[in-house]
N, C-alpha and C. Protein backbone atom coordinates (compact mmCIF):
# COMPACT_ATOMS: atom_id res chain seq x y z
N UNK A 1 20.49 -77.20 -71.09
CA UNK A 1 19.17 -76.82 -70.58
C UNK A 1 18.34 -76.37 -71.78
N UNK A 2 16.96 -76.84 -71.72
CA UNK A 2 16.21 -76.33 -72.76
C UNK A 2 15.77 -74.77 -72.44
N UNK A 3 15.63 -74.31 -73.84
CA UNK A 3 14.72 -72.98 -73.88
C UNK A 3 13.55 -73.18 -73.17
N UNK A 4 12.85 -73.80 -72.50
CA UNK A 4 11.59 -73.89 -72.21
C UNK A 4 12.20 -73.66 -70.66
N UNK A 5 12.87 -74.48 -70.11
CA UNK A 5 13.24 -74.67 -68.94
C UNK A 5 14.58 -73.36 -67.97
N UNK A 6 15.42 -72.58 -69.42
CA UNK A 6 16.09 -71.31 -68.93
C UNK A 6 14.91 -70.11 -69.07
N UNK A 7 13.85 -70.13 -69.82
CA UNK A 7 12.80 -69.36 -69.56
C UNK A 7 12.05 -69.44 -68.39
N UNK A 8 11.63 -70.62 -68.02
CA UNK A 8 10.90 -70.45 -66.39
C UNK A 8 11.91 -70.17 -65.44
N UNK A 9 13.39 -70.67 -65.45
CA UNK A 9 14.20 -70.14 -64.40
C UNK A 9 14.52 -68.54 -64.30
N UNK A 10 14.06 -68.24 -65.60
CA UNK A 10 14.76 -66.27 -65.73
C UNK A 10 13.29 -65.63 -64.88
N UNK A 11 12.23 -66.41 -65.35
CA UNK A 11 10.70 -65.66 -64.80
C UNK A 11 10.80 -65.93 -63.56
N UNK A 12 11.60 -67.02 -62.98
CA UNK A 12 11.19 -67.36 -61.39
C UNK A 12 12.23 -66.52 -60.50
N UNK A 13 13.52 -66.13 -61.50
CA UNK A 13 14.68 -65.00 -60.72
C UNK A 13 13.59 -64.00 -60.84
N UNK A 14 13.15 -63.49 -61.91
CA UNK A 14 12.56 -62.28 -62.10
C UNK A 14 11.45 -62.07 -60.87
N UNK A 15 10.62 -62.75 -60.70
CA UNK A 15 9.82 -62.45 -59.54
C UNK A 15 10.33 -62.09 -58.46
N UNK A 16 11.41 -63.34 -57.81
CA UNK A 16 12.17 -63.23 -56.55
C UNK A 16 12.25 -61.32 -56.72
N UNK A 17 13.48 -61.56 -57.48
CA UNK A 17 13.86 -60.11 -57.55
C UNK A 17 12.90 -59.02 -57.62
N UNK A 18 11.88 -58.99 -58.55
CA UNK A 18 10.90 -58.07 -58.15
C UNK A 18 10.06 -58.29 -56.62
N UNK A 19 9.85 -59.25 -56.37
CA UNK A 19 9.76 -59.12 -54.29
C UNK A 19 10.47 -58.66 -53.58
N UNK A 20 11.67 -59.19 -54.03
CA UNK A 20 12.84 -58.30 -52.85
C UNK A 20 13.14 -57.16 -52.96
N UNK A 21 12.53 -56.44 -54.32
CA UNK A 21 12.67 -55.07 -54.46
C UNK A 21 11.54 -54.40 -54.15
N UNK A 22 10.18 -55.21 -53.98
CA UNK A 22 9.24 -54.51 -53.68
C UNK A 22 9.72 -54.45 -51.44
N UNK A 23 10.42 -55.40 -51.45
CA UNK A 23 9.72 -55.87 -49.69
C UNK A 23 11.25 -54.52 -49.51
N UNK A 24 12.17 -54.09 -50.05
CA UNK A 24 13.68 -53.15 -49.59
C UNK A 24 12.70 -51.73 -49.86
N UNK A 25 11.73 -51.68 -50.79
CA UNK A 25 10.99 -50.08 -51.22
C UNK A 25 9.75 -49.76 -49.60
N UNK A 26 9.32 -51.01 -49.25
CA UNK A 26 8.08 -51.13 -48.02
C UNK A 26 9.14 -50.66 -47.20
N UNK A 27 10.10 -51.56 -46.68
CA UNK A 27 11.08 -50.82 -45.57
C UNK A 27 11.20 -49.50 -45.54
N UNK A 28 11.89 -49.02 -47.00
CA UNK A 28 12.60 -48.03 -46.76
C UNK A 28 11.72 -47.01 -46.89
N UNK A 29 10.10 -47.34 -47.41
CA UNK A 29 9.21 -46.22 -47.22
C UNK A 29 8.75 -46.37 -45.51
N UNK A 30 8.84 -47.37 -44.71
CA UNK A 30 8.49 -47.36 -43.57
C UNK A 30 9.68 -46.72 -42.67
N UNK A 31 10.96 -46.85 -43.12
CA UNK A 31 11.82 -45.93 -42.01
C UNK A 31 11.39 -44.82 -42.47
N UNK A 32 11.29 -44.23 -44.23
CA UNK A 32 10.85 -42.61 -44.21
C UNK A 32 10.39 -42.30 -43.32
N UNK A 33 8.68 -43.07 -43.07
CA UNK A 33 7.54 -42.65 -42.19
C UNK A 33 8.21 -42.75 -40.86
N UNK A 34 8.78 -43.47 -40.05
CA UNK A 34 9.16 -43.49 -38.79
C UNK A 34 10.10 -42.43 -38.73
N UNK A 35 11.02 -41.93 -39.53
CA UNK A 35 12.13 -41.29 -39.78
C UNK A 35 11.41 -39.43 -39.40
N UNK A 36 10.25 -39.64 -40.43
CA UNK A 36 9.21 -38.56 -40.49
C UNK A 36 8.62 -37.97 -38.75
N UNK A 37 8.36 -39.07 -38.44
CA UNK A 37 7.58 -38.91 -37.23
C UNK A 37 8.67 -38.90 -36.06
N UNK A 38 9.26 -39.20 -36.04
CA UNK A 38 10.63 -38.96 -35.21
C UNK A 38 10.77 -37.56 -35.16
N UNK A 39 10.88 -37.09 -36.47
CA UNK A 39 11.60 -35.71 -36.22
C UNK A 39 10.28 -34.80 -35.13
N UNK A 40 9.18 -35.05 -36.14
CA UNK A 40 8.07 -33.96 -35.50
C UNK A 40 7.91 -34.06 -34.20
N UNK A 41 8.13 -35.29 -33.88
CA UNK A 41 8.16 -35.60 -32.02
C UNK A 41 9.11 -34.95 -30.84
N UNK A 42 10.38 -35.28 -31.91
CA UNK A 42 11.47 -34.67 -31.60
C UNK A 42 11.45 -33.37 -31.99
N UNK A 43 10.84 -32.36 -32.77
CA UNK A 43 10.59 -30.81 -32.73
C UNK A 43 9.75 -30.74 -31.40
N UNK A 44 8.66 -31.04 -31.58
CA UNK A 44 7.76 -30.51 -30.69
C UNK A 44 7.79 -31.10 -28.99
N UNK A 45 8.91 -31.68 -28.63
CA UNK A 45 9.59 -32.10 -27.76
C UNK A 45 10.55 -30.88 -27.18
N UNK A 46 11.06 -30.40 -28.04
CA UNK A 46 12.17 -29.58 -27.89
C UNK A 46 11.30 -28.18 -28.19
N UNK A 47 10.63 -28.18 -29.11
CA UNK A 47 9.23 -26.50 -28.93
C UNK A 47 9.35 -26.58 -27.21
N UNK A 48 8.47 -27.81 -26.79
CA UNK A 48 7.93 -27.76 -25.41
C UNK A 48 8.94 -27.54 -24.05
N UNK A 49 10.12 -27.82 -24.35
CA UNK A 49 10.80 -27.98 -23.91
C UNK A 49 11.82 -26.11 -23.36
N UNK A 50 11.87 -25.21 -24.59
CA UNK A 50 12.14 -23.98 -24.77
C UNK A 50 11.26 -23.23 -24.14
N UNK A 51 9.86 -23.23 -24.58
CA UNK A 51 8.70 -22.74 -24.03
C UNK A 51 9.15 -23.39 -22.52
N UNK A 52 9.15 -24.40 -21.83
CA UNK A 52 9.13 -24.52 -20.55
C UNK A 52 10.42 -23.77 -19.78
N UNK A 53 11.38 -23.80 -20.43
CA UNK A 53 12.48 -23.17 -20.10
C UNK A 53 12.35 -21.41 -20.37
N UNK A 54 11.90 -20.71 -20.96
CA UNK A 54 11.63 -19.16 -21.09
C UNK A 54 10.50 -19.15 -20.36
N UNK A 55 9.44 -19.62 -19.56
CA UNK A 55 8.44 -19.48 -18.62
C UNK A 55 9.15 -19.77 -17.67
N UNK A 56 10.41 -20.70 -16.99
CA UNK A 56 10.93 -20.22 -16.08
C UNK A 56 11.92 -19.81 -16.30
N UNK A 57 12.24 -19.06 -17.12
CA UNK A 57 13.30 -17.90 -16.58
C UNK A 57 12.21 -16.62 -16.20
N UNK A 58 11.14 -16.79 -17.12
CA UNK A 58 10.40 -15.33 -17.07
C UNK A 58 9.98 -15.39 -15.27
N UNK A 59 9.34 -16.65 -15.17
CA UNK A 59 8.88 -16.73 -13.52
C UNK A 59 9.89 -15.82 -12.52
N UNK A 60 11.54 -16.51 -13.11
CA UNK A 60 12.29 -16.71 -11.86
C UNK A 60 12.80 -14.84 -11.83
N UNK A 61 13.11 -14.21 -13.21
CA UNK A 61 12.69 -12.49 -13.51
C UNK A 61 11.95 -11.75 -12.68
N UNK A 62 10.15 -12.28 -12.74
CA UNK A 62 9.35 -11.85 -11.81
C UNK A 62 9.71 -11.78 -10.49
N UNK A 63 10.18 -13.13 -9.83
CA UNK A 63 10.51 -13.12 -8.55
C UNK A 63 10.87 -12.04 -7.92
N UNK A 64 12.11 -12.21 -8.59
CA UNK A 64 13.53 -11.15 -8.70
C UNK A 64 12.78 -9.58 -8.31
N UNK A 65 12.05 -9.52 -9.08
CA UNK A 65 11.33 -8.47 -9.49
C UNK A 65 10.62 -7.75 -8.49
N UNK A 66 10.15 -9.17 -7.70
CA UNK A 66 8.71 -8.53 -6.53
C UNK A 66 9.94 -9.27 -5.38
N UNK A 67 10.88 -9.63 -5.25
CA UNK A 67 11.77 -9.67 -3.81
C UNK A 67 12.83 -8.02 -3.48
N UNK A 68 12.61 -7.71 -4.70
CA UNK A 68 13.39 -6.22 -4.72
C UNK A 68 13.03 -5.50 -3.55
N UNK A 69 12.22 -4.99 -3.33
CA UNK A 69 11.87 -3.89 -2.01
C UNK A 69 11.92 -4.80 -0.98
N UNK A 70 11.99 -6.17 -1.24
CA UNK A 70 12.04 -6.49 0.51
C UNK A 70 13.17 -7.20 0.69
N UNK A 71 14.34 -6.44 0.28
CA UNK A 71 16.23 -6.69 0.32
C UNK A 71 16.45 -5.49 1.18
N UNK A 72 15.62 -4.50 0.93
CA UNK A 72 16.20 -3.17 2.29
C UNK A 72 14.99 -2.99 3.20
N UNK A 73 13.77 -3.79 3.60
CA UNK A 73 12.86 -3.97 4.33
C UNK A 73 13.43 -3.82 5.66
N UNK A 74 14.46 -4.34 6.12
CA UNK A 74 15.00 -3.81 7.50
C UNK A 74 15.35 -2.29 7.67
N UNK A 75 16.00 -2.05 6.69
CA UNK A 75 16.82 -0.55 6.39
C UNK A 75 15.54 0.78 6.40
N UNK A 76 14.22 -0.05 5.62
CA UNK A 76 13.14 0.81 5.45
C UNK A 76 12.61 1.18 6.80
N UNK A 77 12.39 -0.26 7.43
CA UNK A 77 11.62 -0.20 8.84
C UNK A 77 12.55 1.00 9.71
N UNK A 78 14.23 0.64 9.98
CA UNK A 78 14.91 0.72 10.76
C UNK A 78 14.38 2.66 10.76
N UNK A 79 14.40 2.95 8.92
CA UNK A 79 14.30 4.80 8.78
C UNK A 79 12.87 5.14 9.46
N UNK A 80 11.58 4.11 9.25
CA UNK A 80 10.32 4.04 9.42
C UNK A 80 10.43 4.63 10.97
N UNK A 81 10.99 3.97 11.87
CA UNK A 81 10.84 4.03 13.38
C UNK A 81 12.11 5.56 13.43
N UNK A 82 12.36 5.67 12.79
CA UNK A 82 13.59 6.90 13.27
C UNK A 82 12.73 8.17 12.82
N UNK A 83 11.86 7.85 11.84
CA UNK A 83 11.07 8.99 11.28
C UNK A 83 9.95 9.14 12.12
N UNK A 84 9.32 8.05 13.13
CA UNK A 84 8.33 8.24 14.00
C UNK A 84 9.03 8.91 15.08
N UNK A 85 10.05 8.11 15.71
CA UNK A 85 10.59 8.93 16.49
C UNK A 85 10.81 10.51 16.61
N UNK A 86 11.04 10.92 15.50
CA UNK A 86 11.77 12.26 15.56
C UNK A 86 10.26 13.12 15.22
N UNK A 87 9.55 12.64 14.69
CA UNK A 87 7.82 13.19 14.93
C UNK A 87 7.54 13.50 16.15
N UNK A 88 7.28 12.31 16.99
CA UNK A 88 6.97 12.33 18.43
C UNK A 88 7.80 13.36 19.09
N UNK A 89 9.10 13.59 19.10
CA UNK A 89 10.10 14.48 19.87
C UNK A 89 9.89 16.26 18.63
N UNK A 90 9.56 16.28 18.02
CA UNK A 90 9.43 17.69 17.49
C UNK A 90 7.92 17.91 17.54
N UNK A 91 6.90 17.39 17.48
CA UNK A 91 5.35 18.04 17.23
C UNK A 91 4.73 17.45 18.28
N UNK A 92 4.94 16.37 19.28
CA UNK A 92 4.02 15.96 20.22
C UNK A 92 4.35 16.89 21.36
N UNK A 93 3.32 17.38 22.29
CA UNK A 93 3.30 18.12 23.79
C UNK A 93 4.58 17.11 24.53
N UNK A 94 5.33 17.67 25.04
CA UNK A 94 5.84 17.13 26.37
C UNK A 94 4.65 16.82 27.08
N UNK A 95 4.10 17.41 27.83
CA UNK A 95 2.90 16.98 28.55
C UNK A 95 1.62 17.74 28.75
N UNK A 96 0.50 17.81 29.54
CA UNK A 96 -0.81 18.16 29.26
C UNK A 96 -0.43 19.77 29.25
N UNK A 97 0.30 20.21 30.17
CA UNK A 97 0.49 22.03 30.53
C UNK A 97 1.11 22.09 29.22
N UNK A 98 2.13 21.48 28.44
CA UNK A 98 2.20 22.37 26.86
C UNK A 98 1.36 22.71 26.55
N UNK A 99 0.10 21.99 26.06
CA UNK A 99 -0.84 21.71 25.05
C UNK A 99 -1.68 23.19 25.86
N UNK A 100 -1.67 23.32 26.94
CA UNK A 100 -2.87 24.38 27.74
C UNK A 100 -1.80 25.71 27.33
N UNK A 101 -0.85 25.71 27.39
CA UNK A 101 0.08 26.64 27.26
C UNK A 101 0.22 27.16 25.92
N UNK A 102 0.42 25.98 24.86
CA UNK A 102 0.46 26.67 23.34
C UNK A 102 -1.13 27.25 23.69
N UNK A 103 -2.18 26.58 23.19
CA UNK A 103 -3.14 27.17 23.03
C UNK A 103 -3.51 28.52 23.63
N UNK A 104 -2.97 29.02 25.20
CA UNK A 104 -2.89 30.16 25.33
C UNK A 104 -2.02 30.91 24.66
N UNK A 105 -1.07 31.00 24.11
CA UNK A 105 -0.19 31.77 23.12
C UNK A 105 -1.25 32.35 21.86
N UNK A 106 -1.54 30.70 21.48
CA UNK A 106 -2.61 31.25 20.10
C UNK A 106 -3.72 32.14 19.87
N UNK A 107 -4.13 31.90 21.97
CA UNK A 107 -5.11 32.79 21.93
C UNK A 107 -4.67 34.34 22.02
N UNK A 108 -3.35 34.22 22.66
CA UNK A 108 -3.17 35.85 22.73
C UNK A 108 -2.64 36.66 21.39
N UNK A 109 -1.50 35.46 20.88
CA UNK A 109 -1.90 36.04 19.68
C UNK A 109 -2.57 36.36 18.56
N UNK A 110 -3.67 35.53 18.19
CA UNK A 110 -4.84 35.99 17.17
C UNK A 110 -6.09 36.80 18.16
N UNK A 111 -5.96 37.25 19.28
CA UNK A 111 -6.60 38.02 19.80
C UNK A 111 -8.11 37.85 20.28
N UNK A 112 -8.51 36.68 19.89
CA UNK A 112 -9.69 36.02 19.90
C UNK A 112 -9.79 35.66 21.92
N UNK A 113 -10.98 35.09 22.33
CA UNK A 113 -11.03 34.86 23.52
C UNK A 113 -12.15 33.80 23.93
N UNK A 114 -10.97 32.40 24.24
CA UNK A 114 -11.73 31.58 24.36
C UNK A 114 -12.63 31.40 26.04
N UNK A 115 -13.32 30.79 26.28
CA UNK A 115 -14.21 30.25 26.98
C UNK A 115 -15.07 28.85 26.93
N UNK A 116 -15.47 28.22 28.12
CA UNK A 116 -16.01 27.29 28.44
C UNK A 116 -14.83 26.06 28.14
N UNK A 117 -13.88 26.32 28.25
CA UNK A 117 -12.78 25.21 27.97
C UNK A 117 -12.56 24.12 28.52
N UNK A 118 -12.79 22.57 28.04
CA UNK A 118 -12.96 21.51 28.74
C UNK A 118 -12.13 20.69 28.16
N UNK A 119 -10.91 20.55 28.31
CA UNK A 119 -9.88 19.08 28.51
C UNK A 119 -10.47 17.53 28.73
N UNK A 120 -10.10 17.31 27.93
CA UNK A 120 -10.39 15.22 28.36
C UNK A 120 -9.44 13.86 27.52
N UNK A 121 -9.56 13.39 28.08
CA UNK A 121 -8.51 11.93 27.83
C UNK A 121 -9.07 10.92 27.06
N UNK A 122 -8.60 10.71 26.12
CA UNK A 122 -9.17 9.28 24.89
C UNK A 122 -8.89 7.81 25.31
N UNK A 123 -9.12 7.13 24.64
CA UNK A 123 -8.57 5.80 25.11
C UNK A 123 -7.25 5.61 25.02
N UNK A 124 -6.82 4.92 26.13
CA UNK A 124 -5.18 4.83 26.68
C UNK A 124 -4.72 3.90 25.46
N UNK A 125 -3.88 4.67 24.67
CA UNK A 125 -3.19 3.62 23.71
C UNK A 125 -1.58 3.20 24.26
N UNK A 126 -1.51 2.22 23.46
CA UNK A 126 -0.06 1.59 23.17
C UNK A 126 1.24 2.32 23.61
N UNK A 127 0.97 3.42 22.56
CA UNK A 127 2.01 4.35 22.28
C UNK A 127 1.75 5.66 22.86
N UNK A 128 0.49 5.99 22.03
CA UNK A 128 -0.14 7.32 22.34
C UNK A 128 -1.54 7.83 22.81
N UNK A 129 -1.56 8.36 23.35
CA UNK A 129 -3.09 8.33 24.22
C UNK A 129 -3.46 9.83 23.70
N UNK A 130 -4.71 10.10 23.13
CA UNK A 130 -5.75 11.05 22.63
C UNK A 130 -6.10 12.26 23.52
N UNK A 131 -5.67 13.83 23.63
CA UNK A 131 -6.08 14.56 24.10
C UNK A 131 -7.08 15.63 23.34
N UNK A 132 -8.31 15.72 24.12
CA UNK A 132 -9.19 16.61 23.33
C UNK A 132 -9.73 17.77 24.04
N UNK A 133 -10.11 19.09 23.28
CA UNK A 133 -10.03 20.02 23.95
C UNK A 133 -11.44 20.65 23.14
N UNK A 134 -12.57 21.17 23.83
CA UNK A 134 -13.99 21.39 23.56
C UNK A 134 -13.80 23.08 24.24
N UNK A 135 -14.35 23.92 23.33
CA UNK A 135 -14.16 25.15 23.08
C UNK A 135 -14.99 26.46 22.81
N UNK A 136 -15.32 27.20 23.21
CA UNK A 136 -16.23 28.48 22.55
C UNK A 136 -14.97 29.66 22.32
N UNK A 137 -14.84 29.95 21.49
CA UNK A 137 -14.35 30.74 20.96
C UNK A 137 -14.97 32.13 20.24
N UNK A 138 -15.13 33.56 20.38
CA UNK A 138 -15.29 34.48 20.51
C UNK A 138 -14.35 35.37 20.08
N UNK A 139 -14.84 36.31 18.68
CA UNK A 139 -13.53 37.47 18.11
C UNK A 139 -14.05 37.63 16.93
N UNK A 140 -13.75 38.78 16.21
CA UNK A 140 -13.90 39.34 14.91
C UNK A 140 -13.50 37.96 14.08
N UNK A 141 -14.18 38.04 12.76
CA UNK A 141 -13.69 36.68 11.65
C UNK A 141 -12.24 37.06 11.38
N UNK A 142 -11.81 38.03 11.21
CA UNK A 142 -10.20 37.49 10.80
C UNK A 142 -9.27 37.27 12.62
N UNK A 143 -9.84 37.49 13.25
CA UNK A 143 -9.02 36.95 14.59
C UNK A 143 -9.66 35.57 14.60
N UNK A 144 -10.84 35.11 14.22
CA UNK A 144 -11.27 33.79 14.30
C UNK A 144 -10.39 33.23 13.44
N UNK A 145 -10.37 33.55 12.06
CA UNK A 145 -9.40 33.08 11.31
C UNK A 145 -7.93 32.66 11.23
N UNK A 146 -7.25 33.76 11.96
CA UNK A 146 -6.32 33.74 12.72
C UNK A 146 -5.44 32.75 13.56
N UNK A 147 -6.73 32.67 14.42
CA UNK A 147 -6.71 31.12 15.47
C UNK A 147 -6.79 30.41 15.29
N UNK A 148 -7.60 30.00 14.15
CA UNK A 148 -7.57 28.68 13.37
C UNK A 148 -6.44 28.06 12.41
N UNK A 149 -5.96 29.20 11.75
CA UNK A 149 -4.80 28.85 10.71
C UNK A 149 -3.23 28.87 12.10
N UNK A 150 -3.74 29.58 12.83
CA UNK A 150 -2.15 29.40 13.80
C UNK A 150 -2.06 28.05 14.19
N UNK A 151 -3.42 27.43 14.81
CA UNK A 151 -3.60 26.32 15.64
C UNK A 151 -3.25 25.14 14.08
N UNK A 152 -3.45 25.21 13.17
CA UNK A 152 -2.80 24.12 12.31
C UNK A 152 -1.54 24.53 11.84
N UNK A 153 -1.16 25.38 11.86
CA UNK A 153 0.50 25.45 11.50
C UNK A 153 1.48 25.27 12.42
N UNK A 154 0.72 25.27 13.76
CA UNK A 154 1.64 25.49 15.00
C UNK A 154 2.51 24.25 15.15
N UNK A 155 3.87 24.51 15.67
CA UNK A 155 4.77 23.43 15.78
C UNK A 155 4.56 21.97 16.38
N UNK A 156 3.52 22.26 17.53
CA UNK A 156 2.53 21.30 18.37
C UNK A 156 1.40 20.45 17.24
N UNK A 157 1.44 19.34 17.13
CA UNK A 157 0.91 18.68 16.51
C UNK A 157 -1.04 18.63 17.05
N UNK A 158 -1.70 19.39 16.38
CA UNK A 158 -3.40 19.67 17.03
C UNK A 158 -3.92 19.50 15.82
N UNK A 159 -5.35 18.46 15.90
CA UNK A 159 -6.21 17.90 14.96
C UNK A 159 -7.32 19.03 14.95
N UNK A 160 -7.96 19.86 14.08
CA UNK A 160 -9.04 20.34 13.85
C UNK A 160 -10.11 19.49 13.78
N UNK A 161 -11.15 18.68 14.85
CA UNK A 161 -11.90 17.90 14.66
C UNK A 161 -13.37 18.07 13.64
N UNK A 162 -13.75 19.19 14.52
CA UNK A 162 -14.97 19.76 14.16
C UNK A 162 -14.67 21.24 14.43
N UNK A 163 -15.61 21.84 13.98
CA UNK A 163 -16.25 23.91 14.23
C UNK A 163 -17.18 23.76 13.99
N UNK A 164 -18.04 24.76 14.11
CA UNK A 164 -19.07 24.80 13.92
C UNK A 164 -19.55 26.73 14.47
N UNK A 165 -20.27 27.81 13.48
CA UNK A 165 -20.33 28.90 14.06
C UNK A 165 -21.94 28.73 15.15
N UNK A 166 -21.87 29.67 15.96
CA UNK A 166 -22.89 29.24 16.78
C UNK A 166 -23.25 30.60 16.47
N UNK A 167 -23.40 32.10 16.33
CA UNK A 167 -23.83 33.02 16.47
C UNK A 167 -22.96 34.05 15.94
N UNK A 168 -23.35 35.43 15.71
CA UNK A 168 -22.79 36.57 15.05
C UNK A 168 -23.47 37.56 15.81
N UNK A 169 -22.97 38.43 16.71
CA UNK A 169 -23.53 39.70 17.14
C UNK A 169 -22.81 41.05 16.76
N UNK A 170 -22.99 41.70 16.18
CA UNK A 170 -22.31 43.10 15.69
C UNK A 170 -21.19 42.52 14.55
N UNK A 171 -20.25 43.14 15.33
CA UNK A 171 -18.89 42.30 14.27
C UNK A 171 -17.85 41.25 14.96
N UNK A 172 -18.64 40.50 16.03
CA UNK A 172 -18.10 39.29 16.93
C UNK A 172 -19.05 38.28 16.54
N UNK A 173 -17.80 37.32 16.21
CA UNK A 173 -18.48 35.87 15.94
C UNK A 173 -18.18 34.92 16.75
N UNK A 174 -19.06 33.79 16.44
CA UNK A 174 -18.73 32.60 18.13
C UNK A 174 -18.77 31.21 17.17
N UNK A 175 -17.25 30.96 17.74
CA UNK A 175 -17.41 29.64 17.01
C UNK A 175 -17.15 28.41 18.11
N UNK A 176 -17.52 27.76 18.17
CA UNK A 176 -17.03 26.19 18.60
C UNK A 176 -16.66 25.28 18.04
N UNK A 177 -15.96 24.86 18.93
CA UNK A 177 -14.49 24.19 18.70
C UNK A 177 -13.92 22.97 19.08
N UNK A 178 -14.01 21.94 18.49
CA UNK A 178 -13.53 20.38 18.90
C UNK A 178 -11.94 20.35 18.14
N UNK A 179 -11.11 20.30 18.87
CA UNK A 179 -9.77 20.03 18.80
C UNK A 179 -9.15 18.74 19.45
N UNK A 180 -7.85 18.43 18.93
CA UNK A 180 -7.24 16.90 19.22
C UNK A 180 -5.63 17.04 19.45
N UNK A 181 -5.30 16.80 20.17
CA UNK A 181 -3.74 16.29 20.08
C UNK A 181 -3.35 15.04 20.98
N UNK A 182 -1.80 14.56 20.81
CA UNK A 182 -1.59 13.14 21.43
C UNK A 182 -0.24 13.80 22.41
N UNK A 183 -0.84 12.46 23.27
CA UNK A 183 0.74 12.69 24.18
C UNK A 183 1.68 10.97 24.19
N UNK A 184 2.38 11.16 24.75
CA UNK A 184 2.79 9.52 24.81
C UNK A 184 2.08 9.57 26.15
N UNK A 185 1.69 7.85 25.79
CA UNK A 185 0.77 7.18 26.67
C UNK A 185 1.30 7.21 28.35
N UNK A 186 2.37 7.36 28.73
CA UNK A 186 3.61 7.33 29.72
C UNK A 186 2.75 8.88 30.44
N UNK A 187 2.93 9.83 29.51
CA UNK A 187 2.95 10.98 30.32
C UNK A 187 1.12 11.51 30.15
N UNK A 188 0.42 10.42 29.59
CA UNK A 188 -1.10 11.05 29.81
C UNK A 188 -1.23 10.80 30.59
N UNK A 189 -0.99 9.20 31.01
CA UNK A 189 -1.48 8.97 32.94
C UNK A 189 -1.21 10.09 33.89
N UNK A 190 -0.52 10.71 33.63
CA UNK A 190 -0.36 11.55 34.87
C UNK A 190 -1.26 13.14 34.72
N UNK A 191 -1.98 12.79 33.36
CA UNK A 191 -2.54 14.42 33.07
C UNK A 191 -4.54 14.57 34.22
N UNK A 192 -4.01 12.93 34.34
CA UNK A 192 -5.83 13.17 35.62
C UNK A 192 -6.71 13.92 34.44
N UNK A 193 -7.18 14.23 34.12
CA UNK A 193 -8.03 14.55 32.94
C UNK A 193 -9.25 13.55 32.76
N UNK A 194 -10.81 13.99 32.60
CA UNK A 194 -11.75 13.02 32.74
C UNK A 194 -11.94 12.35 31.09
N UNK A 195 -12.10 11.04 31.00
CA UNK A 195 -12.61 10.19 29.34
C UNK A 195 -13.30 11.38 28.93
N UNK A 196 -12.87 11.57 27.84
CA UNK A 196 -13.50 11.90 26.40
C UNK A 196 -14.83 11.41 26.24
N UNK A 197 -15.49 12.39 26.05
CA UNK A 197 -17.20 11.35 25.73
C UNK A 197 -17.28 10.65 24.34
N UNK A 198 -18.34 9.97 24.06
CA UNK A 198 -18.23 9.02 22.68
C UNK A 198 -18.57 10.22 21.52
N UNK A 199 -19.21 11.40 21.79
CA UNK A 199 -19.80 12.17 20.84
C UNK A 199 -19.02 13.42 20.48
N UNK A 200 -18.98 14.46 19.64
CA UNK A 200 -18.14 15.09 19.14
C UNK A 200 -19.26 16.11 19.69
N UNK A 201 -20.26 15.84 21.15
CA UNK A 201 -20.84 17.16 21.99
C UNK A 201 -21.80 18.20 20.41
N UNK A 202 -22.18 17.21 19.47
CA UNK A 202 -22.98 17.56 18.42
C UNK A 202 -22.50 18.79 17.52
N UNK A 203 -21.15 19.03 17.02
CA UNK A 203 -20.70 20.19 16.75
C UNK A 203 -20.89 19.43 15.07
N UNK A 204 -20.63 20.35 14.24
CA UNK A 204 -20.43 19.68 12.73
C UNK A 204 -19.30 20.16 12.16
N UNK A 205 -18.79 18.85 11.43
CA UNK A 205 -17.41 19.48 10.91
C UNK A 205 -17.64 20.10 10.02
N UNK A 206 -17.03 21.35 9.75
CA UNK A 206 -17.34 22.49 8.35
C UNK A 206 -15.61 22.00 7.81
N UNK A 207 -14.76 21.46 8.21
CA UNK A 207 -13.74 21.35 7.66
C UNK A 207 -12.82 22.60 7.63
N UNK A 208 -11.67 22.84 7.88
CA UNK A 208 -10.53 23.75 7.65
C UNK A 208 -10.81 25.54 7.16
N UNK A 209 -10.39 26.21 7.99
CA UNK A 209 -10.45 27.43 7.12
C UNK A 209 -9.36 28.16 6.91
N UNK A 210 -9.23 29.15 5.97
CA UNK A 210 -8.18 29.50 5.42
C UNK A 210 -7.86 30.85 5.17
N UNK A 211 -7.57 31.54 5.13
CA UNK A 211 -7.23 32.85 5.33
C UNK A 211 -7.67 33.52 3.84
């Protein structure tokens, strides 16, 4: 072979070979790049993936969290109704003559002396039906006082609605008096007692007094 002719065959390997080394460098910079982008896909696949998984555990935590009080919701109710019960049987009147009966006690003992005393019946409830008791009351301020702090401490369950003083002569004062208590609905029917009027008979509440 001539020199002329092993020279173009070495230049024509030489190219090949520099192509096939350029076209193995394109590949293997193109798996880099795919190689590259794989991963970040595959991170942020698996980011999203953690994050979705710690939002529900946190959810399923919360649940947990707010189903707690209503795992003894029966147990609560069951104490709920045993605690009404035992209300009703210690502070409610047996029937209308308690309620006329304490209040005479209170009167004899704080010494005060009521008048114009008018009983009446609320709307017939469910459970418990509304007794109200409209009042002039008459006695020195600490026997007024007296009657007032007995009538809210007393074992008998009685609402102080309204008072209101109406007058002062010497050292006797006059107060009036809107009072409340309940009976069970069972034993008001039988108290005959006329409706309650819609108005509190224009008295103003001064609110509670106290010794």
């Amino acid at each position: 072979m001539s020199r002329h002719a092993f020279s173009s065959w070495r230049d024509y390997l030489g190219s090949r070979l520099t192509l096939h080394s350029a076209g193995v460098s394109v590949l293997l910079m193109l798996v880099v790049v795919i190689a590259v982008r794989l991963f970040f896909v595959w991170s942020a696949a698996h980011g999203n993936i953690v994050r979705s998984l710690a939002n529900s555990q946190l959810q399923l935590k919360e649940l947990k969290l707010e189903t707690v009080p209503l795992r003894s919701l029966d147990k609560q109710l069951a104490q709920s109704r045993e605690q009404v019960q035992a209300f009703y049987a210690s502070r409610l009147p047996s029937n209308y003559s308690a309620i006329v009966t304490q209040i005479g006690e209170l009167e004899v003992k704080s010494g005060v002396r009521l008048s114009k005393v008018q009983y009446s019946q609320g709307h017939r409830g469910a459970d418990l039906t509304e007794i109200s008791m409209d009042a002039s009351i008459s006695g020195e301020y600490p026997q007024i006082m007296r009657f007032v702090n007995g009538m809210e401490r007393d074992q008998t369950f009685f609402v102080i609605r309204a008072m209101a003083l109406t007058g002062q002569q010497g050292g006797t004062v006059n107060l009036e008096l809107h009072v409340s208590s309940w009976l069970r609905t069972s034993e008001a029917d039988f108290s005959g007692l006329p409706p309650t009027p819609g108005s509190d008979s224009g008295l103003t509440a001064l609110g509670r007094g106290g010794e």
